[in-house]
PDB file of N, CA and C in Angstrom:
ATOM      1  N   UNK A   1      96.390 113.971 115.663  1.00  0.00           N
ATOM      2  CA  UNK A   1      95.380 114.935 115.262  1.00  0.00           C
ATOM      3  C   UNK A   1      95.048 114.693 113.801  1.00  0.00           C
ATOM      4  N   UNK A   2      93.564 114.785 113.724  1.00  0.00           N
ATOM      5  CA  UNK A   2      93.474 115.039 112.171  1.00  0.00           C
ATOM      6  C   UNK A   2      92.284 116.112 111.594  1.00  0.00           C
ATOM      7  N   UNK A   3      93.172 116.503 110.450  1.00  0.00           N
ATOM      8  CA  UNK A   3      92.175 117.449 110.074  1.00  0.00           C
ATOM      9  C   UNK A   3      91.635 117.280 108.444  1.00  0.00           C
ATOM     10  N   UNK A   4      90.549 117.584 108.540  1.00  0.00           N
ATOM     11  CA  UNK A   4      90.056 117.316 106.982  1.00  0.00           C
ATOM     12  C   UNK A   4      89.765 118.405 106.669  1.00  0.00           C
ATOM     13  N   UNK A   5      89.833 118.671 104.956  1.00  0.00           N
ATOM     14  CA  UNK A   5      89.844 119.801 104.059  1.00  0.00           C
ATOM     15  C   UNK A   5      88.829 119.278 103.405  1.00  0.00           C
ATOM     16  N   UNK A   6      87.282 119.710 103.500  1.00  0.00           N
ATOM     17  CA  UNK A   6      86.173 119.311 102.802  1.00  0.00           C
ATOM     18  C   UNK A   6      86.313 120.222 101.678  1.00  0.00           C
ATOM     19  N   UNK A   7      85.764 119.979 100.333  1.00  0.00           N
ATOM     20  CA  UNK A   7      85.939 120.219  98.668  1.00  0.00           C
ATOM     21  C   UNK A   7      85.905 119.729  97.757  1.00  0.00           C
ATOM     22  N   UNK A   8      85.184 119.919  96.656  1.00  0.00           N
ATOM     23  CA  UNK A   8      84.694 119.730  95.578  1.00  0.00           C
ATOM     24  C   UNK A   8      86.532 119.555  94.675  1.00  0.00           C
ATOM     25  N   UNK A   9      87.103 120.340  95.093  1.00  0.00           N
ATOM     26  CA  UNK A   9      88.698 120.449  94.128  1.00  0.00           C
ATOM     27  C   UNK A   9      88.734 122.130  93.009  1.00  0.00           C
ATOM     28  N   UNK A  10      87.468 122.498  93.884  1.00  0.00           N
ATOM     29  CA  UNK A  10      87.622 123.951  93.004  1.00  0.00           C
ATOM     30  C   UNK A  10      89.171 124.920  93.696  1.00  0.00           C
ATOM     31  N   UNK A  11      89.833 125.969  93.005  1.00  0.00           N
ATOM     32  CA  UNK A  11      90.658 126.915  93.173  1.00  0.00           C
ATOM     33  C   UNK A  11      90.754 127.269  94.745  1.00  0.00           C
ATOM     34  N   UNK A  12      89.690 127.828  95.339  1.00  0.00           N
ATOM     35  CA  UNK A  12      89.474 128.131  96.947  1.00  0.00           C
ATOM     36  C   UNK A  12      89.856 126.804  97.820  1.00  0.00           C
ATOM     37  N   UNK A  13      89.186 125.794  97.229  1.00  0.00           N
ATOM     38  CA  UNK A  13      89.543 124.506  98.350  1.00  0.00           C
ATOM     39  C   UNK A  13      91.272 124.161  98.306  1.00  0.00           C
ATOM     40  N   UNK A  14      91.600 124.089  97.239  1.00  0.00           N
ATOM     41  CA  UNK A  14      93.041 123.639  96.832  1.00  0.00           C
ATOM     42  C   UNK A  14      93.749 124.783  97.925  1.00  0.00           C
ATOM     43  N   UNK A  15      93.627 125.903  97.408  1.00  0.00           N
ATOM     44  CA  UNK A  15      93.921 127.108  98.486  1.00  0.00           C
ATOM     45  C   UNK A  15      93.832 126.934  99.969  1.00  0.00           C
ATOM     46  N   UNK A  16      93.327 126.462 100.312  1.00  0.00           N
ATOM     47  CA  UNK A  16      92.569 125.715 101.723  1.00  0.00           C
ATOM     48  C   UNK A  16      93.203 124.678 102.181  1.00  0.00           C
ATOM     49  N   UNK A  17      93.753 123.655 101.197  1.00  0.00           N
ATOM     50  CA  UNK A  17      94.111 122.694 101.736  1.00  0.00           C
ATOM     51  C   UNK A  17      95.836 122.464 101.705  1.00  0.00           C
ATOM     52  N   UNK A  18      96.438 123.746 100.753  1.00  0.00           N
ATOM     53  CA  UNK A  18      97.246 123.870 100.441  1.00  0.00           C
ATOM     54  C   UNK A  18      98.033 124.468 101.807  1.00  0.00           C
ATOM     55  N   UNK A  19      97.263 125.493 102.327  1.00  0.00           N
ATOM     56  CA  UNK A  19      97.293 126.218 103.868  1.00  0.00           C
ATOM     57  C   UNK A  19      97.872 125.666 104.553  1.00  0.00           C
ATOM     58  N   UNK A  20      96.695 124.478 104.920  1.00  0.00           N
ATOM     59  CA  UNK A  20      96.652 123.836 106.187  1.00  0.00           C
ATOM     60  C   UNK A  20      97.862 122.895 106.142  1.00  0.00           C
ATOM     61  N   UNK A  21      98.314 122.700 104.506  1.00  0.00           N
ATOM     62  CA  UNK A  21      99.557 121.062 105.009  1.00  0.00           C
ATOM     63  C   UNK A  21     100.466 122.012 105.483  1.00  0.00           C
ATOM     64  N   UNK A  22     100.592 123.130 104.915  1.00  0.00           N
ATOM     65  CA  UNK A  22     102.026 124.026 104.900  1.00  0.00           C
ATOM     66  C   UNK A  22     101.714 124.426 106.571  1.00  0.00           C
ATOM     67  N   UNK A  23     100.683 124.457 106.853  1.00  0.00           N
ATOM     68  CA  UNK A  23     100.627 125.415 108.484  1.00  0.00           C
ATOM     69  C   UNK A  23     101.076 123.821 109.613  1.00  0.00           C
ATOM     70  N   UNK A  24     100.788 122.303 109.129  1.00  0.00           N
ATOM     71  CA  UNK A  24     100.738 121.236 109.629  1.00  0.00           C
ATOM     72  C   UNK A  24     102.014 120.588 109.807  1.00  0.00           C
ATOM     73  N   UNK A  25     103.078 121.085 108.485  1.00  0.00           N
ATOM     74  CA  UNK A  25     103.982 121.147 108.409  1.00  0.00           C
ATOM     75  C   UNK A  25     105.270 121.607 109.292  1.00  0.00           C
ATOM     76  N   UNK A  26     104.541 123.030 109.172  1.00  0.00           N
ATOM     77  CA  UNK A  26     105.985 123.716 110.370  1.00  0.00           C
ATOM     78  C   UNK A  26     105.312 123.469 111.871  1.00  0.00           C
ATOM     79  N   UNK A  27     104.149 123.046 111.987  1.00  0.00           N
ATOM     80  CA  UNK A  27     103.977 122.175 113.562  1.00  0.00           C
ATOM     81  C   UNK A  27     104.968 121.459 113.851  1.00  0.00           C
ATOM     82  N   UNK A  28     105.245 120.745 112.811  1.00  0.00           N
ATOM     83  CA  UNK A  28     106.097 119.271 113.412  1.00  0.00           C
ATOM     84  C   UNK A  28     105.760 118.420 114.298  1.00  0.00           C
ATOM     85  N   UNK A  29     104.067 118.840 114.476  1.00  0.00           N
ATOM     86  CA  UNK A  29     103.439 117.635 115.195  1.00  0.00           C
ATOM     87  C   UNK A  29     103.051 116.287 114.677  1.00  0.00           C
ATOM     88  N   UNK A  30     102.524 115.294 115.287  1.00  0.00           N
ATOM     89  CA  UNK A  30     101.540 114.182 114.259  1.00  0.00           C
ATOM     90  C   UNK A  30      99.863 114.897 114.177  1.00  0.00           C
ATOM     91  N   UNK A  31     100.112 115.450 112.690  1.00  0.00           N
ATOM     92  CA  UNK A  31      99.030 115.575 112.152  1.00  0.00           C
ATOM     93  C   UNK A  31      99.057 115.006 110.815  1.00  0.00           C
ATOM     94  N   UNK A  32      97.416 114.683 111.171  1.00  0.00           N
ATOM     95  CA  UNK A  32      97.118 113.757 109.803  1.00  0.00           C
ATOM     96  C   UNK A  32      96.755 115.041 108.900  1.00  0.00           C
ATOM     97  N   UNK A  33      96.528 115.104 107.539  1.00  0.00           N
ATOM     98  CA  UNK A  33      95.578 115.976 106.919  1.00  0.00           C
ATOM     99  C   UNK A  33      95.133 115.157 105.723  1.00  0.00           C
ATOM    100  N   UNK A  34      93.719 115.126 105.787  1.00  0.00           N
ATOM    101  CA  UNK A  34      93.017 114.466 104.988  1.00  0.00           C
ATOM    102  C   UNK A  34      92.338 115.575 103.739  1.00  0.00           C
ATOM    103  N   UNK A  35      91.787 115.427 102.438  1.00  0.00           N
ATOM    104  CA  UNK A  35      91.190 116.266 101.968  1.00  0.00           C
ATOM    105  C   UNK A  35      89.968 115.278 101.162  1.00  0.00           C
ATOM    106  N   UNK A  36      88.556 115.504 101.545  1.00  0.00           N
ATOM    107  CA  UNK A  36      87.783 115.087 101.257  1.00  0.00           C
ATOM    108  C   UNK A  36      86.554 115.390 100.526  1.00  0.00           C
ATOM    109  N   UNK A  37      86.224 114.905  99.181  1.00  0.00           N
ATOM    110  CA  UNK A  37      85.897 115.697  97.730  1.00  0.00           C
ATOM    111  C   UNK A  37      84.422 114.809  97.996  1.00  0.00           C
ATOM    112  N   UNK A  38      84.115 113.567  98.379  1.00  0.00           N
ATOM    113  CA  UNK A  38      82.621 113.007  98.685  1.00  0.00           C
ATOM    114  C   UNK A  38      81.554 114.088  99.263  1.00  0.00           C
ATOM    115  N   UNK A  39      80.645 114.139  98.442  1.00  0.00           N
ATOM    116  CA  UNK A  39      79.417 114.763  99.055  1.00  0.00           C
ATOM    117  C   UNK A  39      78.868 114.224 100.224  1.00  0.00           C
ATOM    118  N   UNK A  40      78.679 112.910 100.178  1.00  0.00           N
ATOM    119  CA  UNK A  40      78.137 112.344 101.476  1.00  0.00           C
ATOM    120  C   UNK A  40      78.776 112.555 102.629  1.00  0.00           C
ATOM    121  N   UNK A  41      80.124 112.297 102.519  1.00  0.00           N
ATOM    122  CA  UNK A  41      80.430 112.604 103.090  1.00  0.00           C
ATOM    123  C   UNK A  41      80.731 114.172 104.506  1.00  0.00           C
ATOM    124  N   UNK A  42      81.034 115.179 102.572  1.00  0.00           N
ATOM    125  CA  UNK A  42      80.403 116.492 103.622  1.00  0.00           C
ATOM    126  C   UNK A  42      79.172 116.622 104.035  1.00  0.00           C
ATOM    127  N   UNK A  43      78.319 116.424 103.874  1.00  0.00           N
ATOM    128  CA  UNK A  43      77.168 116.234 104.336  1.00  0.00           C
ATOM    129  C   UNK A  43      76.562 115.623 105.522  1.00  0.00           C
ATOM    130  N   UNK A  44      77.449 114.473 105.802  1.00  0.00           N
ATOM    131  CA  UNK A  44      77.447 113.420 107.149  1.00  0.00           C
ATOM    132  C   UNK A  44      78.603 115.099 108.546  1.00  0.00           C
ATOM    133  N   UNK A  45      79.167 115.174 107.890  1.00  0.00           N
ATOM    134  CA  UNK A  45      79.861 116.351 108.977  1.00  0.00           C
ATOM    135  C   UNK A  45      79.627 117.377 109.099  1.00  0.00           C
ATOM    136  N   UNK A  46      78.249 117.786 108.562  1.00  0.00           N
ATOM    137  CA  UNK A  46      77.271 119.093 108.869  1.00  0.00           C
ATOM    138  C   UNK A  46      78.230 120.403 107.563  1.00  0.00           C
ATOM    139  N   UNK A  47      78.595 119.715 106.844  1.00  0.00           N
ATOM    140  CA  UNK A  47      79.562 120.814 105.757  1.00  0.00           C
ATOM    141  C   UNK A  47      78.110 121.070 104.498  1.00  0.00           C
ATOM    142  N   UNK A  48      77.973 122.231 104.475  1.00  0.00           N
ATOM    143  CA  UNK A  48      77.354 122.751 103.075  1.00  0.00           C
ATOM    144  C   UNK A  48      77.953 123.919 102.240  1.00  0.00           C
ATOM    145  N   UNK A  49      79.002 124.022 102.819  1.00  0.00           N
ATOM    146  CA  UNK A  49      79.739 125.531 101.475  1.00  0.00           C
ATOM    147  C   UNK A  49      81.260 124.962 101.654  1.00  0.00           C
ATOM    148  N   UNK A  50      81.797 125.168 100.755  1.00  0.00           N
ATOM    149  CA  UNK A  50      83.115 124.930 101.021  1.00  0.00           C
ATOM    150  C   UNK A  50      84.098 126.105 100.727  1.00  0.00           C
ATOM    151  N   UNK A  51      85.399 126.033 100.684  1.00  0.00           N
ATOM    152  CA  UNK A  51      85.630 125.471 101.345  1.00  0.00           C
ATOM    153  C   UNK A  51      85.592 124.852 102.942  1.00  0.00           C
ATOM    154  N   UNK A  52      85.923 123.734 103.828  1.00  0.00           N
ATOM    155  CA  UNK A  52      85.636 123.735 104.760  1.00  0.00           C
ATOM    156  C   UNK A  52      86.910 122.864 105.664  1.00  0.00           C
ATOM    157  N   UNK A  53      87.116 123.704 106.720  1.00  0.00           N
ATOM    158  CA  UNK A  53      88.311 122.606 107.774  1.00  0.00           C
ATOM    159  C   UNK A  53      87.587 122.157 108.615  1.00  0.00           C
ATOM    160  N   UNK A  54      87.964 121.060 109.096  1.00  0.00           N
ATOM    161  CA  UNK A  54      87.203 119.957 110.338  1.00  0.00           C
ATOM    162  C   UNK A  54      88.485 119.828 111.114  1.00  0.00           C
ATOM    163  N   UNK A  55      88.868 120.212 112.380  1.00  0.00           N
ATOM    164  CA  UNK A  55      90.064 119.592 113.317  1.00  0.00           C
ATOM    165  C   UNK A  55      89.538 118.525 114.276  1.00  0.00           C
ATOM    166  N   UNK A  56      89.774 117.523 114.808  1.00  0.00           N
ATOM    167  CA  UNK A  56      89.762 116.304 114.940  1.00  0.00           C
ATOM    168  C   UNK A  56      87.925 116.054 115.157  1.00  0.00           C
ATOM    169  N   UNK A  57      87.294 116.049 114.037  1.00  0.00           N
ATOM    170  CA  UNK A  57      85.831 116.090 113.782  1.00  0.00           C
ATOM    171  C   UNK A  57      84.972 117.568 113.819  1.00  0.00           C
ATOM    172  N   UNK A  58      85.887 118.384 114.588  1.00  0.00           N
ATOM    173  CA  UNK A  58      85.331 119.684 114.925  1.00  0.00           C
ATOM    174  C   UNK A  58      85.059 119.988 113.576  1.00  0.00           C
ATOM    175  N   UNK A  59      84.474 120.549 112.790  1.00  0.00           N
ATOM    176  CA  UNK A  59      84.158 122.074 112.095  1.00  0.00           C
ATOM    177  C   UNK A  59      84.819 123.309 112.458  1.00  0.00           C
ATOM    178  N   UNK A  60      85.705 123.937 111.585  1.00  0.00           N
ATOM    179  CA  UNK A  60      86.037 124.629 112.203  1.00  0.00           C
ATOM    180  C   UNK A  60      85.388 125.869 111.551  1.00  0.00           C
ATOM    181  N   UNK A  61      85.684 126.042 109.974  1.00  0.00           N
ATOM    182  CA  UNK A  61      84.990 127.245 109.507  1.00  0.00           C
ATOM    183  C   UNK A  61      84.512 126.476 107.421  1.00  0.00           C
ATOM    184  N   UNK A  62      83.620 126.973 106.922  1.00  0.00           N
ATOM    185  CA  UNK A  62      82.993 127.012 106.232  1.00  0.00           C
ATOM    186  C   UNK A  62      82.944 128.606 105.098  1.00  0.00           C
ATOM    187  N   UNK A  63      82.977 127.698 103.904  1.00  0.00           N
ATOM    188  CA  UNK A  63      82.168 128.708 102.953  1.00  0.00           C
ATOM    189  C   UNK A  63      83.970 129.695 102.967  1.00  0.00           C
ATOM    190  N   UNK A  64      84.758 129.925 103.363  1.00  0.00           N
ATOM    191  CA  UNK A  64      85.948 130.733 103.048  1.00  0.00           C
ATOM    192  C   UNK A  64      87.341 130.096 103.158  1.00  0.00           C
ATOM    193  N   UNK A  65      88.321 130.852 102.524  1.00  0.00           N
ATOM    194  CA  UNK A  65      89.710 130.001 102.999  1.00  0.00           C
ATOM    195  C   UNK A  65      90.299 130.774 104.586  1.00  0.00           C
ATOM    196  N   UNK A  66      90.813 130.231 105.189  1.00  0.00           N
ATOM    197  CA  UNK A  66      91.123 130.844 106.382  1.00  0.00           C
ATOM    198  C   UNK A  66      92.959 131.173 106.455  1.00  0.00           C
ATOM    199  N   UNK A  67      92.848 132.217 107.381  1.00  0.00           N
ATOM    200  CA  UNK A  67      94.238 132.602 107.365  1.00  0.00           C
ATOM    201  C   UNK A  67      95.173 131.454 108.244  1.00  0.00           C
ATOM    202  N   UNK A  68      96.462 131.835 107.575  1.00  0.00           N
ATOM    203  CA  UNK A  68      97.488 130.541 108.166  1.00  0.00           C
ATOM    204  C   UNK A  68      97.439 130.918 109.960  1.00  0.00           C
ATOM    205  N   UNK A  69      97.150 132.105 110.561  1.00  0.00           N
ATOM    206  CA  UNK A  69      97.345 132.471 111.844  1.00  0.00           C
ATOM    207  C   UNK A  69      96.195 131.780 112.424  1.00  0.00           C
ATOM    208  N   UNK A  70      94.712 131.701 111.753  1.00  0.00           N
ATOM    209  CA  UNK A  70      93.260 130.742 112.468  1.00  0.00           C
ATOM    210  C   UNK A  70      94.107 129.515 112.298  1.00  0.00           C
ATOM    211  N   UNK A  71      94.712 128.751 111.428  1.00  0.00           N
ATOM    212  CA  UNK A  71      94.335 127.446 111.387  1.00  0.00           C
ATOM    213  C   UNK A  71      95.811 127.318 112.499  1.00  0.00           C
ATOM    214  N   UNK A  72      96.190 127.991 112.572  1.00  0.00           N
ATOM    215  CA  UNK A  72      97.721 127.970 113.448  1.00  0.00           C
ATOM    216  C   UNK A  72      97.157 127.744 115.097  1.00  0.00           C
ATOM    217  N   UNK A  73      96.359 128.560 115.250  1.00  0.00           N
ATOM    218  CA  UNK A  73      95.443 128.992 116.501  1.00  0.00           C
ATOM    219  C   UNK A  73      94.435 128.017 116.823  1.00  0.00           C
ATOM    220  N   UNK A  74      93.981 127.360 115.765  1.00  0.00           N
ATOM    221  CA  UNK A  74      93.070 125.760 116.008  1.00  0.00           C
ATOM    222  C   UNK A  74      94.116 124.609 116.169  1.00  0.00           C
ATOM    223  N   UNK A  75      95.206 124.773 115.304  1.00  0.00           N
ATOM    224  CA  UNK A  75      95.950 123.225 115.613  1.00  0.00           C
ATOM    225  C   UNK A  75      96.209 123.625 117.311  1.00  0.00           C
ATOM    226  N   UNK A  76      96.936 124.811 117.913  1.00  0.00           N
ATOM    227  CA  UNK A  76      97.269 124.754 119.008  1.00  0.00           C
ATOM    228  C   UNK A  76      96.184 124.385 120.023  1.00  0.00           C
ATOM    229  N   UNK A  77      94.909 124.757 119.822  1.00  0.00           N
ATOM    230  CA  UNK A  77      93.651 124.647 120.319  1.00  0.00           C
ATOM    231  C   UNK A  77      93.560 123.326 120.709  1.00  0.00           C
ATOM    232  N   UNK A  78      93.411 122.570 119.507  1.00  0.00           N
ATOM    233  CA  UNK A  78      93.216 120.821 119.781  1.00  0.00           C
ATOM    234  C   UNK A  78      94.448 120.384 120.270  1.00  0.00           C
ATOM    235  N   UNK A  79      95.621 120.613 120.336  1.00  0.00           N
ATOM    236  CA  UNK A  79      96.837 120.263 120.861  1.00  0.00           C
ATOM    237  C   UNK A  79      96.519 120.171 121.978  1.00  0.00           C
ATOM    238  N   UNK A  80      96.545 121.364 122.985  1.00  0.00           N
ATOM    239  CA  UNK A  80      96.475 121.308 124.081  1.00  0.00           C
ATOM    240  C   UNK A  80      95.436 120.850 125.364  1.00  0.00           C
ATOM    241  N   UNK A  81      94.417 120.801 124.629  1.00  0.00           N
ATOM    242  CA  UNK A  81      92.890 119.973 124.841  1.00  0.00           C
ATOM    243  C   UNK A  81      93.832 118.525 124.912  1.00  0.00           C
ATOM    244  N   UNK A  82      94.526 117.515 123.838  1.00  0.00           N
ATOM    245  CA  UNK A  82      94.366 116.264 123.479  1.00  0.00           C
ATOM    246  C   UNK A  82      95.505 115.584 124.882  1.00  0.00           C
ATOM    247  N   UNK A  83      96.114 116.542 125.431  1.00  0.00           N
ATOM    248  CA  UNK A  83      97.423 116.211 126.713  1.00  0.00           C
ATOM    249  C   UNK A  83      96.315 115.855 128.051  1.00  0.00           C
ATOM    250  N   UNK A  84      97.084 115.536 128.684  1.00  0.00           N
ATOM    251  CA  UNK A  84      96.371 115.585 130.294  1.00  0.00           C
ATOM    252  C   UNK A  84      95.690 117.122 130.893  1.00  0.00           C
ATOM    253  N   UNK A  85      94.663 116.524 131.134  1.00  0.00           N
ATOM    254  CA  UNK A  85      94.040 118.202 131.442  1.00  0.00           C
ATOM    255  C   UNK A  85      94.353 118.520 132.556  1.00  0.00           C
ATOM    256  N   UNK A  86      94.635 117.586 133.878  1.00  0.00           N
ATOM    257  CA  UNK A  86      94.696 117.748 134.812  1.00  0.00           C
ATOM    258  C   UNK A  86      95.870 118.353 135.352  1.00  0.00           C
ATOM    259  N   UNK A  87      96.887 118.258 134.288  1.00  0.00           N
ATOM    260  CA  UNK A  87      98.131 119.507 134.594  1.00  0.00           C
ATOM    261  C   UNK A  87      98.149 121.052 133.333  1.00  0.00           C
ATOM    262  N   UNK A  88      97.408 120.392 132.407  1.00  0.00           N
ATOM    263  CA  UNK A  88      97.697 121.842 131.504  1.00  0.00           C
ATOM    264  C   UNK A  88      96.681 122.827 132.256  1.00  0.00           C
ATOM    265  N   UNK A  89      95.401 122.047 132.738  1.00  0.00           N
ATOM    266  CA  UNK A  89      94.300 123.122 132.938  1.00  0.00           C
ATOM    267  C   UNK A  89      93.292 123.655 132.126  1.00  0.00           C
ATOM    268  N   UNK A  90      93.680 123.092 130.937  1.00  0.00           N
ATOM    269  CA  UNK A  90      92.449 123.894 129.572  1.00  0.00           C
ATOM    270  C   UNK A  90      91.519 123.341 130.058  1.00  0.00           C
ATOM    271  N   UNK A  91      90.707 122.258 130.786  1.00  0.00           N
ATOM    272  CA  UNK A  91      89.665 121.964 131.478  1.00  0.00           C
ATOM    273  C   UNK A  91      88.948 122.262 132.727  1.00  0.00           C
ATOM    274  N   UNK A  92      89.862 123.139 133.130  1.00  0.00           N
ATOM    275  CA  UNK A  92      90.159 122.801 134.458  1.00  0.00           C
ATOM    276  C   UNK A  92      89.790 121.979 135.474  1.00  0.00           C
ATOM    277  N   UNK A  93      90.667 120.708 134.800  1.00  0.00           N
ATOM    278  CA  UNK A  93      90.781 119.635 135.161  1.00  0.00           C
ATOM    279  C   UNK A  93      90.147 118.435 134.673  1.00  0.00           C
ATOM    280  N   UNK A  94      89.025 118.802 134.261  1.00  0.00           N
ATOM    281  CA  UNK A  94      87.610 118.243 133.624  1.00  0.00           C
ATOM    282  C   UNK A  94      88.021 117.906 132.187  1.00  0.00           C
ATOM    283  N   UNK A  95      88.511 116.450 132.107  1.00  0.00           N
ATOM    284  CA  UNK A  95      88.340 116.205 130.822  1.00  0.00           C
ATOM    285  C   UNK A  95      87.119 115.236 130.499  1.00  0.00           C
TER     286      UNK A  95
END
């Protein structure tokens, strides 16, 4: 999994990205966490306010820092999406 922390490096983003290693952390999954300060870049991933999280390309939220329980609730999100759908069911069946 990877997630990017779009930001300039102002106070809120650091806050943001500070979150997400600590929330990525007690996963103990393989997650990547990237933090990415290029304009073009936010810009190429539909980002215009920051701070901003992306989970594996998703967008997740914009313009605020998010609580450790959302970004807790998105890693599990893409977790269970990224397994076989055809026994978890988050597709049902349909991946």
């Amino acid at each position: 999994m990877e997630i990017k922390v779009f930001g300039p490096g102002c106070a809120k983003c650091a806050e943001a990205e500070n979150l997400v290693r600590k929330v990525a952390a007690a996963k103990g999954e393989n997650i990547t966490v990237q933090k990415v300060s290029d304009l073009k870049e936010m810009m190429a991933a539909g980002v215009m306010s920051t701070p901003a999280i992306a989970i594996d390309g998703v967008v997740k939220v914009t313009g605020r820092v998010p609580s450790k329980e959302e970004i807790a609730t998105w890693i599990d999100g893409a977790t269970s999406r990224s397994g076989d759908c055809a026994s978890c069911k988050c597709c049902n069946g349909n991946s």
